[in-house]
PDB file of N, CA and C in Angstrom:
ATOM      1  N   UNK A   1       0.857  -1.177   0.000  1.00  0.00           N
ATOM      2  CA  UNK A   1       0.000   0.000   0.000  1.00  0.00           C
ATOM      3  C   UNK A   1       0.899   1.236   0.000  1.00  0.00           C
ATOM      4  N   UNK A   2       0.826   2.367  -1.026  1.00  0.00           N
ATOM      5  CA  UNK A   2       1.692   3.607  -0.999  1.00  0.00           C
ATOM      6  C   UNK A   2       1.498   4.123   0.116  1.00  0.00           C
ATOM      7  N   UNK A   3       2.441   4.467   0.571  1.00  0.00           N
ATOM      8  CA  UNK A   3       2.207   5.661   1.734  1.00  0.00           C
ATOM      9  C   UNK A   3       2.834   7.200   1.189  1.00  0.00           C
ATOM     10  N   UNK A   4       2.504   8.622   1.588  1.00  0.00           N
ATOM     11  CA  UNK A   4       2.860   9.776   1.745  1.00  0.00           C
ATOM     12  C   UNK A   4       4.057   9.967   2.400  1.00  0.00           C
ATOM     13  N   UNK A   5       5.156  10.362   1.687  1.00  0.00           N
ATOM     14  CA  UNK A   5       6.794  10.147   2.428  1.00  0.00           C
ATOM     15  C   UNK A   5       6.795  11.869   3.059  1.00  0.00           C
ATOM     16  N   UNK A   6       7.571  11.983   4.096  1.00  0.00           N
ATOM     17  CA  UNK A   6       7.829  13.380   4.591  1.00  0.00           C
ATOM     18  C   UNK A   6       7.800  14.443   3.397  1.00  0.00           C
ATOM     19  N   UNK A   7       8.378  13.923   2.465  1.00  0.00           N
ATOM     20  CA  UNK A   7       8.194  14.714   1.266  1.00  0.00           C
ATOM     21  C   UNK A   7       7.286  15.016   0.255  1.00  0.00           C
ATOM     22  N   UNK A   8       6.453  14.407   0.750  1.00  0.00           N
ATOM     23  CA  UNK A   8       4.951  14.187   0.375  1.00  0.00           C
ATOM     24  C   UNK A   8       5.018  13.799  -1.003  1.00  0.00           C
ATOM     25  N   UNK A   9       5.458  13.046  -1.342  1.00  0.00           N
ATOM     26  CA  UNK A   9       5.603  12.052  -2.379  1.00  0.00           C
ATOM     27  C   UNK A   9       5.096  10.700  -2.103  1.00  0.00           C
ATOM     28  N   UNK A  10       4.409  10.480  -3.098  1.00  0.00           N
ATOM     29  CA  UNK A  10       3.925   9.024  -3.415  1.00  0.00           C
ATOM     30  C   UNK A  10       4.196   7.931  -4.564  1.00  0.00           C
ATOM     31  N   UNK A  11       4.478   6.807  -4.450  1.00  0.00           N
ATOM     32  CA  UNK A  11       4.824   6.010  -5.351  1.00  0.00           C
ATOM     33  C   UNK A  11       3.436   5.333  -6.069  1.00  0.00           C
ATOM     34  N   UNK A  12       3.224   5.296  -7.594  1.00  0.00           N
ATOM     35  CA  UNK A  12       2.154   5.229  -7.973  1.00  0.00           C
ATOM     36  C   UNK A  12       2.553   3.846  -8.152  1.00  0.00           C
ATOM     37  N   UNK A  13       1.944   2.216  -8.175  1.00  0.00           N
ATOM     38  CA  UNK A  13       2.200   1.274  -8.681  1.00  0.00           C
ATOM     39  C   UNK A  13       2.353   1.291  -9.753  1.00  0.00           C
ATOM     40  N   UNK A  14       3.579   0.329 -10.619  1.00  0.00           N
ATOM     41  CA  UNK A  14       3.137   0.104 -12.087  1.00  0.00           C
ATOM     42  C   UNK A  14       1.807  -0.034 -12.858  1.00  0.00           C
ATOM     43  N   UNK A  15       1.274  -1.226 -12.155  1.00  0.00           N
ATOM     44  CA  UNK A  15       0.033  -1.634 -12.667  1.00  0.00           C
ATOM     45  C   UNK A  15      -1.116  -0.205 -12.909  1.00  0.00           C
ATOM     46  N   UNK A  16      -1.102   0.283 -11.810  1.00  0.00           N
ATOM     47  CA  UNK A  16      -2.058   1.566 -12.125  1.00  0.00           C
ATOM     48  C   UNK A  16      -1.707   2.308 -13.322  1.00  0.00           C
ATOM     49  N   UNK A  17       0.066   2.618 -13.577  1.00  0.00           N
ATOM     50  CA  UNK A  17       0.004   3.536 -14.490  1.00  0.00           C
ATOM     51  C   UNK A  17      -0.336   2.783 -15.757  1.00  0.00           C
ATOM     52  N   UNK A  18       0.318   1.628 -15.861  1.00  0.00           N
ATOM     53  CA  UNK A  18       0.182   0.959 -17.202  1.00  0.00           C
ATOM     54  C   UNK A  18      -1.362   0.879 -17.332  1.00  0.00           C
ATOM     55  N   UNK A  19      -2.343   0.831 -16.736  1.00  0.00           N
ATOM     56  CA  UNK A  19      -3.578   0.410 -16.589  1.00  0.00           C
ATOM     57  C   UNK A  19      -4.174   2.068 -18.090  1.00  0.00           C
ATOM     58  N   UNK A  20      -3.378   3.156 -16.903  1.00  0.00           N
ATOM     59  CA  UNK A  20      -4.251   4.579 -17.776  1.00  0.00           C
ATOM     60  C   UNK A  20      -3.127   4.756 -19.261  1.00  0.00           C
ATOM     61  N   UNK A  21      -1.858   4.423 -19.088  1.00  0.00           N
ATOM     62  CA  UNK A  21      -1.066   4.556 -20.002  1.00  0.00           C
ATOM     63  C   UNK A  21      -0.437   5.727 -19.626  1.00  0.00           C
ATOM     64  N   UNK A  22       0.471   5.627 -18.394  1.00  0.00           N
ATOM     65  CA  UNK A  22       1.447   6.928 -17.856  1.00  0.00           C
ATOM     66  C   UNK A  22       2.553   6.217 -17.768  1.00  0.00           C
ATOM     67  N   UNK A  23       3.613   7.180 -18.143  1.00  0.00           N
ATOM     68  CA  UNK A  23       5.177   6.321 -17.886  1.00  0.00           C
ATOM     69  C   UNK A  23       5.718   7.578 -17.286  1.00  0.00           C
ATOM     70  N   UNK A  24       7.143   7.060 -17.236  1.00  0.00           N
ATOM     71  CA  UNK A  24       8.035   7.937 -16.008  1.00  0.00           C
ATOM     72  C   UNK A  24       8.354   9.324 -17.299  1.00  0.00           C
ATOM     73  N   UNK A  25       8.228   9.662 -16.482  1.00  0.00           N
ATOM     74  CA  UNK A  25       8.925  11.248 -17.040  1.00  0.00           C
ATOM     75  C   UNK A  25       8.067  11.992 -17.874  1.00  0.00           C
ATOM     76  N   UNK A  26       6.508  11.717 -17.856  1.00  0.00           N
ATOM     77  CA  UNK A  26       5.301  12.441 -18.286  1.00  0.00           C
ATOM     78  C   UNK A  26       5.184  13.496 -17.096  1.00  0.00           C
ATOM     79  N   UNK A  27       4.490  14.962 -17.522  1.00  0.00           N
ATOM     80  CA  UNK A  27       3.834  15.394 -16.784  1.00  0.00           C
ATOM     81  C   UNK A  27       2.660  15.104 -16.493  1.00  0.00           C
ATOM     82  N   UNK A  28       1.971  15.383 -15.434  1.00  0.00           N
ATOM     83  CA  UNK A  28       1.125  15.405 -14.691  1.00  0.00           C
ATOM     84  C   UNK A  28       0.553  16.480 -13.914  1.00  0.00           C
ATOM     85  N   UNK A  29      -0.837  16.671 -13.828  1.00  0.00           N
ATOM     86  CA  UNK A  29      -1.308  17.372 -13.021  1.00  0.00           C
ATOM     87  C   UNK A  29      -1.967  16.359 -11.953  1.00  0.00           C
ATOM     88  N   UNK A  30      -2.233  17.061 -10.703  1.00  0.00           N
ATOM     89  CA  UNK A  30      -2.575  16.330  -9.581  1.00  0.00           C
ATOM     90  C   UNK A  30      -3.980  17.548  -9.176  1.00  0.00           C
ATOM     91  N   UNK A  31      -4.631  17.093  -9.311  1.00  0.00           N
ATOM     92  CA  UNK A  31      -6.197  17.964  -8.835  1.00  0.00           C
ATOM     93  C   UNK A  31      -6.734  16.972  -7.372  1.00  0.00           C
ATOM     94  N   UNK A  32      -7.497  17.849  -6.688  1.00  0.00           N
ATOM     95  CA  UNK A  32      -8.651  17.938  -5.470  1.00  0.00           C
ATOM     96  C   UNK A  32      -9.573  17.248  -6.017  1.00  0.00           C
ATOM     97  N   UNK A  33     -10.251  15.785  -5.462  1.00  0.00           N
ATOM     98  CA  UNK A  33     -11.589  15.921  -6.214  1.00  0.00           C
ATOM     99  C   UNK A  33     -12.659  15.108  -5.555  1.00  0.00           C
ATOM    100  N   UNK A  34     -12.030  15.550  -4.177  1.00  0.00           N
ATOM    101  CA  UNK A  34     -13.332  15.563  -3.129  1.00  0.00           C
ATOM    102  C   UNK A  34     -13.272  14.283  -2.338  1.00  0.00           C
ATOM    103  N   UNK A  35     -13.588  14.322  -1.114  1.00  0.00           N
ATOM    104  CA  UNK A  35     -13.726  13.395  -0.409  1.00  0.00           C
ATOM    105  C   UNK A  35     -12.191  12.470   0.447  1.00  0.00           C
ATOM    106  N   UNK A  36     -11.218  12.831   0.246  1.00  0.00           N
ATOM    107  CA  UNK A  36      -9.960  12.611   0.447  1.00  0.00           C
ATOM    108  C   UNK A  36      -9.567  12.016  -0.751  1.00  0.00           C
ATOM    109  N   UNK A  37     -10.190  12.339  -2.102  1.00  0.00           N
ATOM    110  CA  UNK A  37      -9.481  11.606  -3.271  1.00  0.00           C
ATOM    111  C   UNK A  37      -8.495  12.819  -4.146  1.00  0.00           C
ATOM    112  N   UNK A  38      -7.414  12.296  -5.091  1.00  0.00           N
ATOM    113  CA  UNK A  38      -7.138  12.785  -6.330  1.00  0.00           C
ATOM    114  C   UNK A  38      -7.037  12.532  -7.282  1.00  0.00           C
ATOM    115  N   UNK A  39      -7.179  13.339  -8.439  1.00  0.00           N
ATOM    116  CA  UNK A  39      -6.922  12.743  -9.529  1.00  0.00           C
ATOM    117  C   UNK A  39      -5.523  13.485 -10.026  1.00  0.00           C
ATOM    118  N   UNK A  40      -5.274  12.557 -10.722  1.00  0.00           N
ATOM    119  CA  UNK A  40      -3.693  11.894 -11.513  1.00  0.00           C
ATOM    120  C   UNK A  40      -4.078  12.385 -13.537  1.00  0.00           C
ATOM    121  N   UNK A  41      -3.805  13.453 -13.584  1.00  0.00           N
ATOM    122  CA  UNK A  41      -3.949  13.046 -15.545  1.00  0.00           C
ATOM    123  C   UNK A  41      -2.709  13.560 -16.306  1.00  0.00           C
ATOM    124  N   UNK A  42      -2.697  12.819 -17.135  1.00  0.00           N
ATOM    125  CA  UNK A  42      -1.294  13.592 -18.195  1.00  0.00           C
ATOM    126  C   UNK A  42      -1.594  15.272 -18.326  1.00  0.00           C
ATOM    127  N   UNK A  43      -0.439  16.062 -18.018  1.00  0.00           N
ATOM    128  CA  UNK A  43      -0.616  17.138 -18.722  1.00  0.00           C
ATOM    129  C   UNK A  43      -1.370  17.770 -19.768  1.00  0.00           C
ATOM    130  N   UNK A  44      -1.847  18.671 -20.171  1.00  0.00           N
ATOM    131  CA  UNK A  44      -2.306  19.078 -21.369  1.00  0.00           C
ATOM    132  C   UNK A  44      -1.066  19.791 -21.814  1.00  0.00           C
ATOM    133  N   UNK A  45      -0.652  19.590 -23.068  1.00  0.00           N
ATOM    134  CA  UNK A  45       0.151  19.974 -23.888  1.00  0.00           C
ATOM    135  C   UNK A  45      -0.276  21.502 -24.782  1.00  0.00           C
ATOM    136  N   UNK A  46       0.563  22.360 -24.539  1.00  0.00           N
ATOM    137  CA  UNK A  46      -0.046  23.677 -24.578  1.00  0.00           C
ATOM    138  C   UNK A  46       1.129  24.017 -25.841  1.00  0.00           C
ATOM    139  N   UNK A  47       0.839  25.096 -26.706  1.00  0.00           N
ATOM    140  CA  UNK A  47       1.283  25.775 -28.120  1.00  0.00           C
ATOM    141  C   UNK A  47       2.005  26.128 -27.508  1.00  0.00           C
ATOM    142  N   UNK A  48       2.591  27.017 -26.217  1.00  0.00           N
ATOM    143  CA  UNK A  48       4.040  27.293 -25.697  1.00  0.00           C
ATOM    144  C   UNK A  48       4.790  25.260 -25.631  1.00  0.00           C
ATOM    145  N   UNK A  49       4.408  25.021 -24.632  1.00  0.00           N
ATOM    146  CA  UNK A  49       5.560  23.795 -25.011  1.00  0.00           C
ATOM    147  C   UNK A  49       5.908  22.659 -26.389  1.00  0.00           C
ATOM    148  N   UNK A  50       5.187  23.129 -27.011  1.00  0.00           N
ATOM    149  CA  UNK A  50       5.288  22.109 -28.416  1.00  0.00           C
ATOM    150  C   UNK A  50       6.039  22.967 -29.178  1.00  0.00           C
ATOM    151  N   UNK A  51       5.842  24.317 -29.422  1.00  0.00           N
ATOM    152  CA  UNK A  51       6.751  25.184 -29.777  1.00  0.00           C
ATOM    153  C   UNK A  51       7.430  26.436 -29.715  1.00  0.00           C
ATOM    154  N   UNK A  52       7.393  26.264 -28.147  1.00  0.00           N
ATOM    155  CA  UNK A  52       8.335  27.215 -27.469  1.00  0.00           C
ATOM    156  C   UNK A  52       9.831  26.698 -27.580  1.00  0.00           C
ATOM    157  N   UNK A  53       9.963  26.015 -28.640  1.00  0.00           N
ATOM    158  CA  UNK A  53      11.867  25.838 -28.859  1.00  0.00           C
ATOM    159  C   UNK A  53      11.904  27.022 -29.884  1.00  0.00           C
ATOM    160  N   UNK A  54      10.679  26.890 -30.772  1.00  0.00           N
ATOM    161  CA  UNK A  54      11.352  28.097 -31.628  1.00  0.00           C
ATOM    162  C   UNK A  54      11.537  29.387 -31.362  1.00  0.00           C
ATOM    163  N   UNK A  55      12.161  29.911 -30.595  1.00  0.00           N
ATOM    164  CA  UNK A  55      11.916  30.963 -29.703  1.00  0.00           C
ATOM    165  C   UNK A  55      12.415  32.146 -31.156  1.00  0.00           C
ATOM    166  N   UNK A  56      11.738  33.507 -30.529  1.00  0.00           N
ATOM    167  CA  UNK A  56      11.619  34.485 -31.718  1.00  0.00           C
ATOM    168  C   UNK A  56      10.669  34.196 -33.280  1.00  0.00           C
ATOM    169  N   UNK A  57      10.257  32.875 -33.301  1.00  0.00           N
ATOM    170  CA  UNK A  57       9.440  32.415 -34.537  1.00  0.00           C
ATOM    171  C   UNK A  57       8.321  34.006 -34.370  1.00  0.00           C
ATOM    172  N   UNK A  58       7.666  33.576 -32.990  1.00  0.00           N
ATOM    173  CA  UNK A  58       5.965  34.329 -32.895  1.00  0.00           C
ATOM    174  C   UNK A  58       6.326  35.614 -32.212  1.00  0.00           C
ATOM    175  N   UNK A  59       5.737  36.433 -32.486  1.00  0.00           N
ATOM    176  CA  UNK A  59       5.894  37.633 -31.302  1.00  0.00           C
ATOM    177  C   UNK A  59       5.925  37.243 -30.372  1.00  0.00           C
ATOM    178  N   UNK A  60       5.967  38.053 -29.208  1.00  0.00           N
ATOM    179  CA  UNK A  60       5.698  37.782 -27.614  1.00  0.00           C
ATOM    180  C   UNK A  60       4.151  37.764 -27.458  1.00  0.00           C
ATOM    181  N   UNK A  61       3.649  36.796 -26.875  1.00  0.00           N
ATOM    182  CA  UNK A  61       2.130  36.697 -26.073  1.00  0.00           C
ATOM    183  C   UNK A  61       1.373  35.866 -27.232  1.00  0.00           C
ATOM    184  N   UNK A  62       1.855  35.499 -28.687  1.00  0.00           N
ATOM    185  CA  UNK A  62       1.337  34.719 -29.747  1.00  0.00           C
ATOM    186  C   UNK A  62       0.991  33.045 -29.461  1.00  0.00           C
ATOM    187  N   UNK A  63       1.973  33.023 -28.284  1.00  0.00           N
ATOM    188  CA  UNK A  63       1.241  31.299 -28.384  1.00  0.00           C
ATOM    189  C   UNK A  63       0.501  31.262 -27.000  1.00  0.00           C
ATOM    190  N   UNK A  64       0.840  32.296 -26.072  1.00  0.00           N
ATOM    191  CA  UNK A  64      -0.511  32.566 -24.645  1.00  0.00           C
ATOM    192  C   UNK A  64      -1.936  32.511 -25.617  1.00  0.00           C
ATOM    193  N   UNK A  65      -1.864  33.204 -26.429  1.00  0.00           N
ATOM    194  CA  UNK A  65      -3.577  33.672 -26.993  1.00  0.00           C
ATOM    195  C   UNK A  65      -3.715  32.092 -27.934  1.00  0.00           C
ATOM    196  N   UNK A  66      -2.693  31.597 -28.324  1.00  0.00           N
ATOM    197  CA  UNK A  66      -3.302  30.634 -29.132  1.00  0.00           C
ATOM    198  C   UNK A  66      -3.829  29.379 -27.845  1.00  0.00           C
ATOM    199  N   UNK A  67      -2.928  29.713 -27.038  1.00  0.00           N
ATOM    200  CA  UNK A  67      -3.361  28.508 -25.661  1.00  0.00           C
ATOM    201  C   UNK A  67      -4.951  29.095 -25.228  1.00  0.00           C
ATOM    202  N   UNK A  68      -5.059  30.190 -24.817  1.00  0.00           N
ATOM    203  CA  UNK A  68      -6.207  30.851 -24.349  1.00  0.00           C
ATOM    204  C   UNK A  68      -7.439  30.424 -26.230  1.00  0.00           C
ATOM    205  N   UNK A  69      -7.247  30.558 -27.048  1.00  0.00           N
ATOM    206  CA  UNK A  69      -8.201  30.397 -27.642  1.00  0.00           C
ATOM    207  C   UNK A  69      -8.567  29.009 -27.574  1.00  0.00           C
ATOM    208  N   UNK A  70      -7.525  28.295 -27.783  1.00  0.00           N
ATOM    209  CA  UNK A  70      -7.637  26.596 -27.515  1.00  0.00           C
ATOM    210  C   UNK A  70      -8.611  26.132 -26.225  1.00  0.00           C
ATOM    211  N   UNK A  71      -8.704  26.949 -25.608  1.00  0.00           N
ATOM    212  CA  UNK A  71      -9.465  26.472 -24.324  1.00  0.00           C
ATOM    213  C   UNK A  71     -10.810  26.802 -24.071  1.00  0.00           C
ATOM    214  N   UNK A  72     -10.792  28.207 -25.044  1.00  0.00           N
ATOM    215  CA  UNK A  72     -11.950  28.351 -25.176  1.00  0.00           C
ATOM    216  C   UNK A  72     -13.293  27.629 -26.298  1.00  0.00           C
ATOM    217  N   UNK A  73     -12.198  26.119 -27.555  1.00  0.00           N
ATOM    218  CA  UNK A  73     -12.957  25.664 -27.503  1.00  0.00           C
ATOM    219  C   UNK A  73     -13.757  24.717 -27.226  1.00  0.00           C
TER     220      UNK A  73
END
């Protein structure tokens, strides 16, 4: 059974991740979702990190608004 280390880290079993399809070195968000539970999901992959290598490609604030429109749909 995982336990919460001083560092408040937890070890997820293999089986769980392989179950959703998470491997080591994915991000993750960790959300509240009531009752002493959380949820665990892959990151959402946002127009800054897919192509924020090309730095100087877009103006400044060009891939914030493309993230912000993305969400809005």
């Amino acid at each position: 059974m995982p336990r919460i280390s001083a560092k408040n880290q937890v070890t997820i079993p293999v089986a769980a991740l392989e179950e959703v399809g998470l491997h080591a070195g994915e991000q993750v968000t960790v959300e509240a979702a009531g009752d002493g539970e959380l949820r665990v999901r892959r990151a959402a992959l946002t127009f800054k990190d897919a192509f924020g290598v090309l730095t100087g490609a877009y103006p400044p604030g060009y891939l914030d608004q493309l993230d912000a429109e993305d969400e809005q749909r």
